[in-house]
C-alpha atoms as a PDB file:
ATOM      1  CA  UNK A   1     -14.148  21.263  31.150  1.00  0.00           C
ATOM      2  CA  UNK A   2     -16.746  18.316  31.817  1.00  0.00           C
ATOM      3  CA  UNK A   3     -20.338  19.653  31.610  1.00  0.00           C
ATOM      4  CA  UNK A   4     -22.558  19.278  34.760  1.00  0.00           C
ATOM      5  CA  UNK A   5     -25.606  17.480  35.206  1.00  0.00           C
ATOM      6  CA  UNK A   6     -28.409  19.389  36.210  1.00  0.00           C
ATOM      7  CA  UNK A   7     -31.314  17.503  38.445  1.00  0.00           C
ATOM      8  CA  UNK A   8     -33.454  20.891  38.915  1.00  0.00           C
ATOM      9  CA  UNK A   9     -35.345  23.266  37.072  1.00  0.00           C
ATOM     10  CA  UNK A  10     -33.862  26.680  36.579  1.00  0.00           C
ATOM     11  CA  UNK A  11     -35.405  29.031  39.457  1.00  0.00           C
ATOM     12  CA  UNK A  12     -36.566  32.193  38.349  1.00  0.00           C
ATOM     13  CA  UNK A  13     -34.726  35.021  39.839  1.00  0.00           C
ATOM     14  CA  UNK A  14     -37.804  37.055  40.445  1.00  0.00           C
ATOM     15  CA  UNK A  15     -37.059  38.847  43.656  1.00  0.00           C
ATOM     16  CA  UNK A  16     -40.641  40.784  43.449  1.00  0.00           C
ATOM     17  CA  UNK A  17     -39.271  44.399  42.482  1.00  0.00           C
ATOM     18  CA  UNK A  18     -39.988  43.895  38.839  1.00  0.00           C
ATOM     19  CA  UNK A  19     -39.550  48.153  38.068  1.00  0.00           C
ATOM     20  CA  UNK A  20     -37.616  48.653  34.372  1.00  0.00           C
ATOM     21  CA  UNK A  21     -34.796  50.957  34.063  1.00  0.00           C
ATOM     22  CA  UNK A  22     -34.453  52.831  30.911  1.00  0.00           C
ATOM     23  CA  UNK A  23     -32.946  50.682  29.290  1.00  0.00           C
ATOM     24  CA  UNK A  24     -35.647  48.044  29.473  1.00  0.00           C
ATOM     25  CA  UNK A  25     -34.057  45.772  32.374  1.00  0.00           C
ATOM     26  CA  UNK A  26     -35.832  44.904  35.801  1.00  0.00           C
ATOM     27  CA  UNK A  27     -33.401  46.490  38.355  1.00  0.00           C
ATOM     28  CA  UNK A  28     -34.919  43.407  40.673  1.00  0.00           C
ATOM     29  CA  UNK A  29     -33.668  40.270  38.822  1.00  0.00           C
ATOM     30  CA  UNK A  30     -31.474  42.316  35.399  1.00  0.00           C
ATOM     31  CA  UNK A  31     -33.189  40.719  32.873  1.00  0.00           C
ATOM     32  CA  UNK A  32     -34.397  42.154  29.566  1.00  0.00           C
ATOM     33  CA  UNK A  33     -38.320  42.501  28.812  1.00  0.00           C
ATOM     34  CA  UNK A  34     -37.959  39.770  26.645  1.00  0.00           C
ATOM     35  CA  UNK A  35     -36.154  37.178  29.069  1.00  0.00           C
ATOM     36  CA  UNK A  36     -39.013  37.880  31.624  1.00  0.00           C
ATOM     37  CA  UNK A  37     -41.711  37.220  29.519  1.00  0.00           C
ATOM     38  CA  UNK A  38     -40.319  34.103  27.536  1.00  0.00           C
ATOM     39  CA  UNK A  39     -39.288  32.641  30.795  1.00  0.00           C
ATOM     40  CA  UNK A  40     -41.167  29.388  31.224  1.00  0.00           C
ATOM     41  CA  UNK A  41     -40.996  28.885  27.629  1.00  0.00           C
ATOM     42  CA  UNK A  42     -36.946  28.660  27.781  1.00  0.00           C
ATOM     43  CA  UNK A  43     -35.459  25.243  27.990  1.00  0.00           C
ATOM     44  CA  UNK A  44     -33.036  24.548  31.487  1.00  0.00           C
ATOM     45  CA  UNK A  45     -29.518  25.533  28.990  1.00  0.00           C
ATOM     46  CA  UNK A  46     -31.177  28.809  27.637  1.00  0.00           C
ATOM     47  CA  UNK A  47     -32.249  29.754  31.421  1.00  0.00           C
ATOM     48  CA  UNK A  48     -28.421  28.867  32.502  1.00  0.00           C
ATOM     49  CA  UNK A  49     -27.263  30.988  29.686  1.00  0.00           C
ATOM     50  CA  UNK A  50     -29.848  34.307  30.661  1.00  0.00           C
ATOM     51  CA  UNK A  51     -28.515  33.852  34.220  1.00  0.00           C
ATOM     52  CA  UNK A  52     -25.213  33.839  32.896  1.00  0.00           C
ATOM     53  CA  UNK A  53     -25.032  37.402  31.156  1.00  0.00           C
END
Protein backbone atom coordinates (compact mmCIF):
# COMPACT_ATOMS: atom_id res chain seq x y z
CA UNK A 1 0.00 0.00 0.00
CA UNK A 2 1.60 3.51 -1.00
CA UNK A 3 1.95 5.73 2.11
CA UNK A 4 0.09 9.13 2.09
CA UNK A 5 1.39 12.44 2.29
CA UNK A 6 0.27 14.39 5.02
CA UNK A 7 0.10 18.48 4.52
CA UNK A 8 -1.50 19.08 8.17
CA UNK A 9 -0.74 18.78 11.63
CA UNK A 10 -2.45 16.05 13.56
CA UNK A 11 -5.65 17.72 15.33
CA UNK A 12 -6.08 16.89 18.75
CA UNK A 13 -9.20 15.05 19.42
CA UNK A 14 -10.00 16.98 22.52
CA UNK A 15 -13.74 17.22 22.48
CA UNK A 16 -13.69 19.20 26.04
CA UNK A 17 -15.08 16.26 28.34
CA UNK A 18 -11.65 15.29 29.49
CA UNK A 19 -13.31 12.92 32.74
CA UNK A 20 -11.00 9.44 33.19
CA UNK A 21 -12.61 6.18 33.46
CA UNK A 22 -11.06 3.68 35.68
CA UNK A 23 -8.99 2.55 33.69
CA UNK A 24 -7.13 5.80 33.13
CA UNK A 25 -8.74 6.80 29.60
CA UNK A 26 -10.68 10.17 28.87
CA UNK A 27 -14.19 8.85 27.92
CA UNK A 28 -14.15 12.34 25.69
CA UNK A 29 -11.32 11.69 23.16
CA UNK A 30 -10.08 7.54 24.56
CA UNK A 31 -6.77 8.31 25.08
CA UNK A 32 -4.49 7.14 27.89
CA UNK A 33 -3.09 9.74 30.60
CA UNK A 34 0.01 9.49 28.98
CA UNK A 35 -1.10 10.22 25.22
CA UNK A 36 -2.87 13.42 26.58
CA UNK A 37 -0.14 14.80 28.25
CA UNK A 38 2.76 13.97 25.69
CA UNK A 39 0.57 15.27 22.98
CA UNK A 40 2.35 18.22 21.41
CA UNK A 41 5.52 16.57 22.05
CA UNK A 42 4.53 13.54 19.55
CA UNK A 43 5.75 13.78 16.03
CA UNK A 44 2.63 13.80 13.05
CA UNK A 45 3.33 9.46 12.60
CA UNK A 46 3.16 8.85 16.46
CA UNK A 47 -0.17 11.13 16.61
CA UNK A 48 -1.54 8.97 13.44
CA UNK A 49 -0.59 5.89 15.29
CA UNK A 50 -2.47 7.11 18.98
CA UNK A 51 -5.49 7.92 16.77
CA UNK A 52 -5.20 4.69 15.32
CA UNK A 53 -5.64 2.34 18.48
Amino acid sequence: MAEQLEFFPVASPCRGICQSDERGFCSGCMRSRDERFKWQKLSDAEKQNVLRL
